[in-house]
Protein backbone atom coordinates (compact mmCIF):
# COMPACT_ATOMS: atom_id res chain seq x y z
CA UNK A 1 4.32 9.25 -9.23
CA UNK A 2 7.46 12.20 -8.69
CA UNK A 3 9.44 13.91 -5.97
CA UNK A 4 7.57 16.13 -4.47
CA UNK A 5 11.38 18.74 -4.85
CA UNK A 6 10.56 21.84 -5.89
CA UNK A 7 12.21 23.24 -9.16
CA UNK A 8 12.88 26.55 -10.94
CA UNK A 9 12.98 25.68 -14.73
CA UNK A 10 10.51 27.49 -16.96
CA UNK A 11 8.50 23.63 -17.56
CA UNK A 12 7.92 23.02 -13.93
CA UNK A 13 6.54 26.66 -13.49
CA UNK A 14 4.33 26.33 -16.48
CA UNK A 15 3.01 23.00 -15.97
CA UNK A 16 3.10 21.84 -12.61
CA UNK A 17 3.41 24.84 -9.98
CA UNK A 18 1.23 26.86 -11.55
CA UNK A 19 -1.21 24.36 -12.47
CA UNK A 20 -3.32 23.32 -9.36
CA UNK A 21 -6.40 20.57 -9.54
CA UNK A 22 -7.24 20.04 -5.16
CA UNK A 23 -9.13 23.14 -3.72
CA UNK A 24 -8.44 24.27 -0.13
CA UNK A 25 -12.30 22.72 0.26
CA UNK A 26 -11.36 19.11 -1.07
CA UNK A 27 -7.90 19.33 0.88
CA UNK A 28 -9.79 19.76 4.20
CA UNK A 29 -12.17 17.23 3.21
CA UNK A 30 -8.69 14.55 2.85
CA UNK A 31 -7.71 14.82 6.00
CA UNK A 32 -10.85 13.79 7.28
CA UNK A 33 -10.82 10.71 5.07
CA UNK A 34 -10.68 7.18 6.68
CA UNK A 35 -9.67 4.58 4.82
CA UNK A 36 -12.21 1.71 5.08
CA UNK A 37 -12.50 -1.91 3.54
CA UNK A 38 -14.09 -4.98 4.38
CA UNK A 39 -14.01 -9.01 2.77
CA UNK A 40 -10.91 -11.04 1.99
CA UNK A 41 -9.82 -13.23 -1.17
CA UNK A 42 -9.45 -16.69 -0.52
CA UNK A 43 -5.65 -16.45 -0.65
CA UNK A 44 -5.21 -13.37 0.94
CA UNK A 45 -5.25 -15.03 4.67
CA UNK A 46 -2.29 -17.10 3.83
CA UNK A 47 -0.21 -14.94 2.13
CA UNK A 48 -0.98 -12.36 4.67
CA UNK A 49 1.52 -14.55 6.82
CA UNK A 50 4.33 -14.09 3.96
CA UNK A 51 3.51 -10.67 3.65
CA UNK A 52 3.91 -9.59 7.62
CA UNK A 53 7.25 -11.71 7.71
CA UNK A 54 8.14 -9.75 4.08
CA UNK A 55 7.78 -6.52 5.63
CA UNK A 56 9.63 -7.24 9.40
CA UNK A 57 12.45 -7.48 7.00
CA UNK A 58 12.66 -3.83 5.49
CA UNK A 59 14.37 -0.92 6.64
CA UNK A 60 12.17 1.54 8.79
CA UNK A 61 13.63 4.34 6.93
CA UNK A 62 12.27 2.83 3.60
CA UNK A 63 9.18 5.03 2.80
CA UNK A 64 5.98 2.93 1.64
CA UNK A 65 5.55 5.10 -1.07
CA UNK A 66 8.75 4.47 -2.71
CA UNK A 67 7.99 0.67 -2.07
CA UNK A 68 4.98 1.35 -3.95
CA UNK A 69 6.95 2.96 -7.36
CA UNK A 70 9.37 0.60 -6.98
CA UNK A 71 6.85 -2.36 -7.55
CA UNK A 72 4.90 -0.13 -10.39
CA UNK A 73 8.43 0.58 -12.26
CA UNK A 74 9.60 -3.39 -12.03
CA UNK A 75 5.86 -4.39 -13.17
CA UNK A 76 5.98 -2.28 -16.06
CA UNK A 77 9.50 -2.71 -17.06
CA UNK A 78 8.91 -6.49 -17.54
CA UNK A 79 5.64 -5.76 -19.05
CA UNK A 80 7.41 -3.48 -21.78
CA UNK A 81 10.07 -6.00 -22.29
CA UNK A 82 7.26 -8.47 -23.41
CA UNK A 83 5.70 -5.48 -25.41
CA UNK A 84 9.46 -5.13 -27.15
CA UNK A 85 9.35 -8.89 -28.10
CA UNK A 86 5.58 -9.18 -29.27
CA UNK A 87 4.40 -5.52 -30.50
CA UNK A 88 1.31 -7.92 -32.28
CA UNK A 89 0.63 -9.60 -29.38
CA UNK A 90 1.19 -12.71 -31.46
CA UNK A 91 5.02 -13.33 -31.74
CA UNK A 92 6.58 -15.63 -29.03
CA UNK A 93 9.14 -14.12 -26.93
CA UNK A 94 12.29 -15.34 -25.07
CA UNK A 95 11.58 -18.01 -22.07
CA UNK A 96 13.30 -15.66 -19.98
CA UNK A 97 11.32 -12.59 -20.64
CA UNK A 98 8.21 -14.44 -19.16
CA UNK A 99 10.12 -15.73 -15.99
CA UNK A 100 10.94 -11.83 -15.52
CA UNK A 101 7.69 -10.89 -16.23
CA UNK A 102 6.50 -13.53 -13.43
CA UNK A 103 8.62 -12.77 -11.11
CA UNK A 104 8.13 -9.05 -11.51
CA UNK A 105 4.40 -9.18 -11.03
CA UNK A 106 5.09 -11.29 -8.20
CA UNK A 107 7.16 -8.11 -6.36
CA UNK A 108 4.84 -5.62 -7.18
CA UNK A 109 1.89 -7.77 -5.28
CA UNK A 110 4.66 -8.48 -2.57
CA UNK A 111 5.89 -4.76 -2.41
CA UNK A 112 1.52 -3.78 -3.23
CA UNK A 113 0.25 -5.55 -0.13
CA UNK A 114 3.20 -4.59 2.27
CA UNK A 115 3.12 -0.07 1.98
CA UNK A 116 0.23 -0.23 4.08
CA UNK A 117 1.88 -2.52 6.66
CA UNK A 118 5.44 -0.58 6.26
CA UNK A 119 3.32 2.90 6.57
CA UNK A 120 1.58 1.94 10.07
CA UNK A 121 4.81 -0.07 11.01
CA UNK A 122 6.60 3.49 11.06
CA UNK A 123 3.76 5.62 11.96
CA UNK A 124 3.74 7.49 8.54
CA UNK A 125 0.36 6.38 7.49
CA UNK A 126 -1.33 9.71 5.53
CA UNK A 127 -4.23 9.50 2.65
CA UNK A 128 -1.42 10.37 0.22
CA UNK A 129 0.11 7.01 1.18
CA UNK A 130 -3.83 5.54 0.05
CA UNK A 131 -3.98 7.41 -3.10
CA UNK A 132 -0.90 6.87 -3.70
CA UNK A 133 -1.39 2.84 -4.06
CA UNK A 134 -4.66 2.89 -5.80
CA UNK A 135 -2.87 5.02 -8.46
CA UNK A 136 0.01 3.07 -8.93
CA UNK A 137 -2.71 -0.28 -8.72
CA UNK A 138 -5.09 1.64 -11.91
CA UNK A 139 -1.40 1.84 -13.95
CA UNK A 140 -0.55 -1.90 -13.01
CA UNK A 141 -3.62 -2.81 -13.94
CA UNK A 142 -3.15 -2.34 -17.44
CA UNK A 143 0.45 -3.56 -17.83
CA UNK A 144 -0.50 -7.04 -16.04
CA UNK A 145 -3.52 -7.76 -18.39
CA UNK A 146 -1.49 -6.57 -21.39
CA UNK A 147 1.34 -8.99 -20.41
CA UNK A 148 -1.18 -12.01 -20.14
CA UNK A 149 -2.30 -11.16 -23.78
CA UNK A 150 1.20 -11.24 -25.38
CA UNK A 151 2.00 -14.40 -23.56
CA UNK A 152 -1.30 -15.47 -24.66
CA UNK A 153 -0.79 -14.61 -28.26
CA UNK A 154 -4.36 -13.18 -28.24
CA UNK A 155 -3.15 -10.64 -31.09
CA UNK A 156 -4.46 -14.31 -33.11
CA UNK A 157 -7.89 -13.34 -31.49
CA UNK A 158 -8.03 -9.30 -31.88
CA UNK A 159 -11.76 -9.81 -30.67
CA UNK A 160 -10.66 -11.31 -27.28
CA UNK A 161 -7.94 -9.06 -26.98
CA UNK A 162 -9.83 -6.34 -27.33
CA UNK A 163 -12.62 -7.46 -24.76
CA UNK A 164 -10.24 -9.28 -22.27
CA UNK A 165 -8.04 -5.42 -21.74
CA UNK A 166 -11.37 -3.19 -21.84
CA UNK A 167 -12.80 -5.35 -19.56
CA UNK A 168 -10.03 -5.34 -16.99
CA UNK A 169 -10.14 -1.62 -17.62
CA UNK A 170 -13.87 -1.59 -16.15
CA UNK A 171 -13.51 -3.58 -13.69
CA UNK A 172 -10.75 -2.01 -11.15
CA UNK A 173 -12.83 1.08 -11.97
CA UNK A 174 -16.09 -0.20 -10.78
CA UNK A 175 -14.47 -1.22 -7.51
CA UNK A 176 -13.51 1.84 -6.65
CA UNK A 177 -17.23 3.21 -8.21
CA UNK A 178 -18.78 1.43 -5.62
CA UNK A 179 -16.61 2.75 -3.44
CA UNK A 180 -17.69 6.30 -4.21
CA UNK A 181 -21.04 4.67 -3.20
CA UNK A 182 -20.57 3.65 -0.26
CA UNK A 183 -17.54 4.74 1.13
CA UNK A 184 -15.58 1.69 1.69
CA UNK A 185 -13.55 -0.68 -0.95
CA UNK A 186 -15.49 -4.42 -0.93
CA UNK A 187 -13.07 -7.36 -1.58
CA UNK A 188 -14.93 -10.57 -3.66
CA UNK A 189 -13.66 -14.14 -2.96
CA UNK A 190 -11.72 -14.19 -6.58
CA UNK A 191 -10.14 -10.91 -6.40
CA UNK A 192 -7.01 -9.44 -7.23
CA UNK A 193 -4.97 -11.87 -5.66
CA UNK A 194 -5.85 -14.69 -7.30
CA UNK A 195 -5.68 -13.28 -10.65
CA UNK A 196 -2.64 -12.23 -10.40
CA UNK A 197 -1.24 -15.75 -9.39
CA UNK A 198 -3.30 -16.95 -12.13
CA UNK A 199 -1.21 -14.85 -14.64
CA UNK A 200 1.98 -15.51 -12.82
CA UNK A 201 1.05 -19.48 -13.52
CA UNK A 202 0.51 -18.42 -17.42
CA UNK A 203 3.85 -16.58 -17.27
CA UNK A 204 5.70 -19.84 -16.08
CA UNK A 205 3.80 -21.95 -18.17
CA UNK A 206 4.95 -19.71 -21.38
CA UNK A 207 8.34 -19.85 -19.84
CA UNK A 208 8.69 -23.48 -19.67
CA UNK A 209 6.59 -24.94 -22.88
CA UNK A 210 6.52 -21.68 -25.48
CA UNK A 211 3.86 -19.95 -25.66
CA UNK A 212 2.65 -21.97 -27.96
CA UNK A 213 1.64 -24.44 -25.70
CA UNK A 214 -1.73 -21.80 -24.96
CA UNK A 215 -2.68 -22.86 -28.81
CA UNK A 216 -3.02 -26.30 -28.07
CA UNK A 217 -6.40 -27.65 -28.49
CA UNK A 218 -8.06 -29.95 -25.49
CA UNK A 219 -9.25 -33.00 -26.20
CA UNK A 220 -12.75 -33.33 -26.01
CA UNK A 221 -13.79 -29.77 -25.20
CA UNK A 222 -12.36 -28.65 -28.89
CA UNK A 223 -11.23 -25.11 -27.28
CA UNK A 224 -7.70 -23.88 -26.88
CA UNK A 225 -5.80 -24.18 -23.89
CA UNK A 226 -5.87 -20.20 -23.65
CA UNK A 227 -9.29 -20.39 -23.27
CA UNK A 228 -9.25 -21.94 -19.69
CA UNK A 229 -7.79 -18.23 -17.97
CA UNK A 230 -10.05 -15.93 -20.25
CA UNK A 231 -13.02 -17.92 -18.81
CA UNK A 232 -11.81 -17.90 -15.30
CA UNK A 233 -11.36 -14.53 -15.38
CA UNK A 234 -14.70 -13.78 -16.52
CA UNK A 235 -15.95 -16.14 -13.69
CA UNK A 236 -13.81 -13.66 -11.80
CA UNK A 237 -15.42 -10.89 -13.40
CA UNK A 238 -18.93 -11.91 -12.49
CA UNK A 239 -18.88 -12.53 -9.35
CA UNK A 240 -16.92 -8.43 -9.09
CA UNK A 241 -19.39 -6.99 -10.83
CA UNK A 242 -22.52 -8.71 -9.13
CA UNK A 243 -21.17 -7.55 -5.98
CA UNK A 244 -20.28 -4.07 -6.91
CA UNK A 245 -23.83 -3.67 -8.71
CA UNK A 246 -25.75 -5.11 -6.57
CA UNK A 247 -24.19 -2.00 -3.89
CA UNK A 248 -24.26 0.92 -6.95
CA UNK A 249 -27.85 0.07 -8.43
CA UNK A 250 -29.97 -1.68 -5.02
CA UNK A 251 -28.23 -0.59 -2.08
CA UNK A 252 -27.77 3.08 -2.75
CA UNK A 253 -24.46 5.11 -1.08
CA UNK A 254 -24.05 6.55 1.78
CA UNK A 255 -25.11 10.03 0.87
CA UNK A 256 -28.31 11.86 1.63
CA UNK A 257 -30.94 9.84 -0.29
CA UNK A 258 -28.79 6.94 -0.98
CA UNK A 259 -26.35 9.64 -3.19
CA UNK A 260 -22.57 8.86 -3.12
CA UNK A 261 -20.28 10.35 -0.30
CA UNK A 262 -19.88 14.00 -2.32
CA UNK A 263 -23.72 13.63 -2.22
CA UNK A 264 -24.11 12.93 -5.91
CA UNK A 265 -25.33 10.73 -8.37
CA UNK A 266 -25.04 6.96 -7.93
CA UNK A 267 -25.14 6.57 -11.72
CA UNK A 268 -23.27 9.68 -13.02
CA UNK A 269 -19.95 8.17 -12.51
CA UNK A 270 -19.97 5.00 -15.04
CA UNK A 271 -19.78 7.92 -17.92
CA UNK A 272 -16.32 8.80 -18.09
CA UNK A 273 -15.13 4.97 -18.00
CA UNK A 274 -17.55 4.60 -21.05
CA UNK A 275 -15.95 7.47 -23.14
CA UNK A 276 -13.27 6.00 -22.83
CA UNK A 277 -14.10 2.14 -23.83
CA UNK A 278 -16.16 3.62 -26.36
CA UNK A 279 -13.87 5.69 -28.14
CA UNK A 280 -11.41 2.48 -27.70
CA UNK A 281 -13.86 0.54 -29.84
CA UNK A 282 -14.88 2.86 -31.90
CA UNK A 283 -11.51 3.66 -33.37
CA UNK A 284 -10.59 0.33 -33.48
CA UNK A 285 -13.55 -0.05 -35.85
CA UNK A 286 -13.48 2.41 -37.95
CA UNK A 287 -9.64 2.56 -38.58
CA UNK A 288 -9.15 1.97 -42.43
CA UNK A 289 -5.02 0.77 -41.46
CA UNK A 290 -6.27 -1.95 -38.86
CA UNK A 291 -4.43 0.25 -36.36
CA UNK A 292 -5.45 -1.86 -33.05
CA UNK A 293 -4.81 -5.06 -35.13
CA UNK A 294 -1.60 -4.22 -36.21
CA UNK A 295 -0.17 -2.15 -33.39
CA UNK A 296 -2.31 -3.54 -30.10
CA UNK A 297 0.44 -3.03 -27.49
CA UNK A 298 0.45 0.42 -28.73
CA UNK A 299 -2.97 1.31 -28.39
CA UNK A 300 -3.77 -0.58 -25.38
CA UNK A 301 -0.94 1.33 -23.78
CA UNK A 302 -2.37 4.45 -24.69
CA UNK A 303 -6.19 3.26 -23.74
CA UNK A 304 -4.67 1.94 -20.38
CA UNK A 305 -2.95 4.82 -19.24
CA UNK A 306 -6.19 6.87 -19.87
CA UNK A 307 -8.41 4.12 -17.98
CA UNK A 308 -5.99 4.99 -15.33
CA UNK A 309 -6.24 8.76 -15.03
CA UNK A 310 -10.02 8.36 -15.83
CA UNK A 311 -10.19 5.80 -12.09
CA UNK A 312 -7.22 7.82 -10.15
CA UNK A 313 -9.55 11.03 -10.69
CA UNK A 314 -12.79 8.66 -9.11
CA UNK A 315 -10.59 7.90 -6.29
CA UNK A 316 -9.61 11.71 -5.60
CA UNK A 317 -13.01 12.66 -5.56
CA UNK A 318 -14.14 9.88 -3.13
CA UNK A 319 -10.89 10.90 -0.87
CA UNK A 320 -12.16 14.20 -0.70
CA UNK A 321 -15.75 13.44 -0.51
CA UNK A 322 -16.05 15.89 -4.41
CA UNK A 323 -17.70 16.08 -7.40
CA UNK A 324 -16.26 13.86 -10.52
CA UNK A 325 -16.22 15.95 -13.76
CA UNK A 326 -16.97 14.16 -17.22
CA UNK A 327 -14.42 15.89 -18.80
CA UNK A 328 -10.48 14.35 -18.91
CA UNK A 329 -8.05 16.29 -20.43
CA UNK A 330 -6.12 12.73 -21.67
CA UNK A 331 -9.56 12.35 -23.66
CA UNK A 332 -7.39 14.85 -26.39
CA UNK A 333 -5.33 11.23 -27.68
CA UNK A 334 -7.89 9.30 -28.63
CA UNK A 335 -9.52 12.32 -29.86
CA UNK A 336 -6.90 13.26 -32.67
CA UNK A 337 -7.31 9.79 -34.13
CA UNK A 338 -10.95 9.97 -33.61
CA UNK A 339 -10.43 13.48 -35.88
CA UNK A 340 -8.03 11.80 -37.46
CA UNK A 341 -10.38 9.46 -39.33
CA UNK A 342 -13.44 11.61 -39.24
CA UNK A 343 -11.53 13.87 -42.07
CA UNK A 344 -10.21 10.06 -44.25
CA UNK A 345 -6.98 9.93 -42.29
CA UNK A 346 -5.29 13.10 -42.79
CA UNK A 347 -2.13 12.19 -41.02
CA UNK A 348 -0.68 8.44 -40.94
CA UNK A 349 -2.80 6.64 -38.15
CA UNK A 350 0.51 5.20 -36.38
CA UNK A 351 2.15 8.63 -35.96
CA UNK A 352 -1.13 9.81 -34.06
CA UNK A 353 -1.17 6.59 -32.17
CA UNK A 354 1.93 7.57 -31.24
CA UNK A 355 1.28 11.31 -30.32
CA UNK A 356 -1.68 9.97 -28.59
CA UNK A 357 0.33 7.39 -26.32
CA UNK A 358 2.89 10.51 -25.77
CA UNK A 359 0.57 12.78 -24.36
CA UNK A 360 -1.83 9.91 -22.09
CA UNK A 361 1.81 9.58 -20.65
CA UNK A 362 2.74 13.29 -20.23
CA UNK A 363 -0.92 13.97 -18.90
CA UNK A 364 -0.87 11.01 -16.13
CA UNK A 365 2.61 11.91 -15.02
CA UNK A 366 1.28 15.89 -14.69
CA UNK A 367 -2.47 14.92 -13.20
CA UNK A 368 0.11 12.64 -10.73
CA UNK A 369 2.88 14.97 -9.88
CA UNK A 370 0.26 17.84 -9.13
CA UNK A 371 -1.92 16.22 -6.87
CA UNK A 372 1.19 14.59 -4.72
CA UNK A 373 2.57 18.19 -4.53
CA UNK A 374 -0.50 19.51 -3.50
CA UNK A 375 -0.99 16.90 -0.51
CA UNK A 376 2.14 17.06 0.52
CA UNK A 377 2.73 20.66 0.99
CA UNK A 378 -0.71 20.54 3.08
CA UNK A 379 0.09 17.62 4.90
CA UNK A 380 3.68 18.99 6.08
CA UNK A 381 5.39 15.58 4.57
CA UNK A 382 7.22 14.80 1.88
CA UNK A 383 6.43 11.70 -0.64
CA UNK A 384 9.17 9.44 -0.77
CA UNK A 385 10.75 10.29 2.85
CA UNK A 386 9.09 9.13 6.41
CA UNK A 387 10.42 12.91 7.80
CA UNK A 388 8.01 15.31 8.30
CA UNK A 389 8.55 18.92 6.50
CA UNK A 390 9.19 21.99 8.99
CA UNK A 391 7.16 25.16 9.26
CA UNK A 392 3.57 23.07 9.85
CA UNK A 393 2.28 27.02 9.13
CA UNK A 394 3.21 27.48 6.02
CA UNK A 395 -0.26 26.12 4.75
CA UNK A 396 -1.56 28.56 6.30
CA UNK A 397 0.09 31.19 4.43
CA UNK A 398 -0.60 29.38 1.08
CA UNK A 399 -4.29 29.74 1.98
CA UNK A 400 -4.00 33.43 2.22
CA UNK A 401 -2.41 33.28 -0.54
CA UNK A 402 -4.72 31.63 -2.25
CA UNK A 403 -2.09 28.73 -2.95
CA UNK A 404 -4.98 26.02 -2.44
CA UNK A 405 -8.57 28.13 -3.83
């Protein structure tokens, strides 16, 4: 996310301090937030050793947010440097590129699992430092599974590619659905852990055959070796989803009449993911230029970076115990090339792509930077230092104010 520094220039006045998303009602409502989360992957006891020894290691004065962004950036740097190589998700990249992407998704689940530990480890624990790593997780999520396609070379099968990323998409975002439900985050026995050492293994793999060596067809079974990790991830997926269903559509939440923690709908919340896979496939469809075909890295960017928003706006409003609106402003991308082909393709399809990618980015980064402001001038704290801010009263003022209505 951004410094939380504030700035005089006419675009941080018009787009970020005057631009405010968390009422005072919701900011109350965060403070009284507890995280809670119960199960365990089958790896995670193990590495939970590596991690604890990882983390004796760091500076105290290293904040656990900026562990946090430094994990995202390294993730998505590699990621990009794949994208660079393959734009088709088809074309074989250096050796080295997937070593760096391996290794880089290896630091962000190092640097990931260790901000909690670093943030209770210097007593700086705060539910920014909570939001702040499930937003950073919905962005990473996106990059990693896009990086196992290109090294994949699923741009060959457009129709897994397509399902494979979507899918991903849907299924960090029901975790944290049912966690709307029911007020804490449930861990499966194949969770994230494992699939991400399952991708690292496909980087290194890629790395030290080609990754044309995914291609290769297995004797007897008559399926490509690629296969194997799309169908254990959809083992993966089943076993997430069963659990997570079987708390949304049996169990009921936590609310009053089995409603979610804000006391809403159970069901209400699995729209705005859908707009957003639907207008995914539906463009890709309809698109006379084979736009997802031809330019998936793009597009999956761009529908990636909205999935994102879409799930870092379901975790605000469990944080703060609030209503989720339908509406998402990053919904105006994909709708340009939506409008784009309803009138026969107006404007070149790529350029929009483009525009659309553009402005997912510019609205994530503002949706981002104006929430962390907003908690951290309640809070008293700042968001990539373990200091606390002076003048603890100023809030108060801003209320008066009406800084936070």
């Amino acid at each position: 996310m951004a410094s939380t520094t504030p700035r005089n220039d006419g675009f941080y006045d018009k787009y970020i301090k005057n631009y405010h998303i968390l009422t005072q009602a919701q900011l109350k409502r965060l403070m009284e937030h507890k995280y809670s989360a119960e199960g365990q992957s089958f790896l995670e006891p193990p590495m939970q050793v590596f991690w604890k020894w990882i983390v004796e290691r760091i500076p105290e004065w290293w904040s656990p947010n900026a562990l946090t962004l430094i994990g995202l950036f390294i993730n998505v740097t590699t990621t990009l440097i794949l994208a660079f190589y393959s734009p088709d998700c088809k074309q074989a990249a250096p050796g080295w590129a997937y070593l760096l992407s391996a290794l880089g998704l290896f630091i962000y689940q190092t640097l990931d699992a260790i901000d909690g530990k670093q943030a209770r480890r210097t007593k700086s624990s705060s539910p920014l430092g909570e939001l702040f790593d499930h937003g950073c997780d919905s962005i990473s999520t996106g990059t990693v599974i896009l990086g196992a396609s290109i090294t994949l070379q699923l741009g060959q099968t457009p129709g897994w590619l397509m399902f494979e990323n979507l899918a991903a998409y849907f299924l960090f975002y029901c975790a944290h659905w049912q966690t709307y439900v029911c007020g804490t985050l449930k861990f499966s026995k194949i969770d994230v852990t494992e699939g991400q050492f399952a991708i690292i293994g496909v980087y290194i793999l890629a790395a030290l055959f080609g990754p044309q060596i995914w291609s290769e067809e297995i004797p007897v079974l008559n399926i490509q070796l690629k296969m194997l990790p799309l169908l254990f991830s959809l083992a993966g997926a089943a076993v997430q989803l069963k659990s997570a269903f079987s708390v949304i559509f049996l169990q009921g939440g936590v609310g009053k009449n089995g409603s979610t923690v804000a006391g809403t709908s159970t069901i209400f919340p699995i729209l705005p993911i859908s707009l957003v896979i639907l207008l995914a496939f539906m463009i890709q469809q309809k698109s006379p230029s084979l736009l997802f075909e031809n330019h998936p890295c793009l597009y999956l960017l761009a529908f990636g970076l909205l999935a994102a928003k879409v799930t870092n706006r379901l975790v605000v409003a469990h944080m703060t115990k609030s209503e989720m609106d339908l509406w998402d402003s990053g919904l105006i991308g994909p709708g340009a090339l939506f409008l784009n082909q309803y009138f026969n393709c107006w404007f070149n399809e790529l350029i929009v792509l483009w525009l659309c990618l553009l402005w997912v980015v510019f609205d994530i980064l503002r949706y981002s930077i104006i929430v962390c402001q907003e908690i951290c001038e309640y809070l008293q704290i700042y968001c990539f230092t373990i200091t606390s801010r002076p003048g603890s009263h100023k809030k108060d003022a801003d209320f008066k104010n009406g800084r936070f209505s």
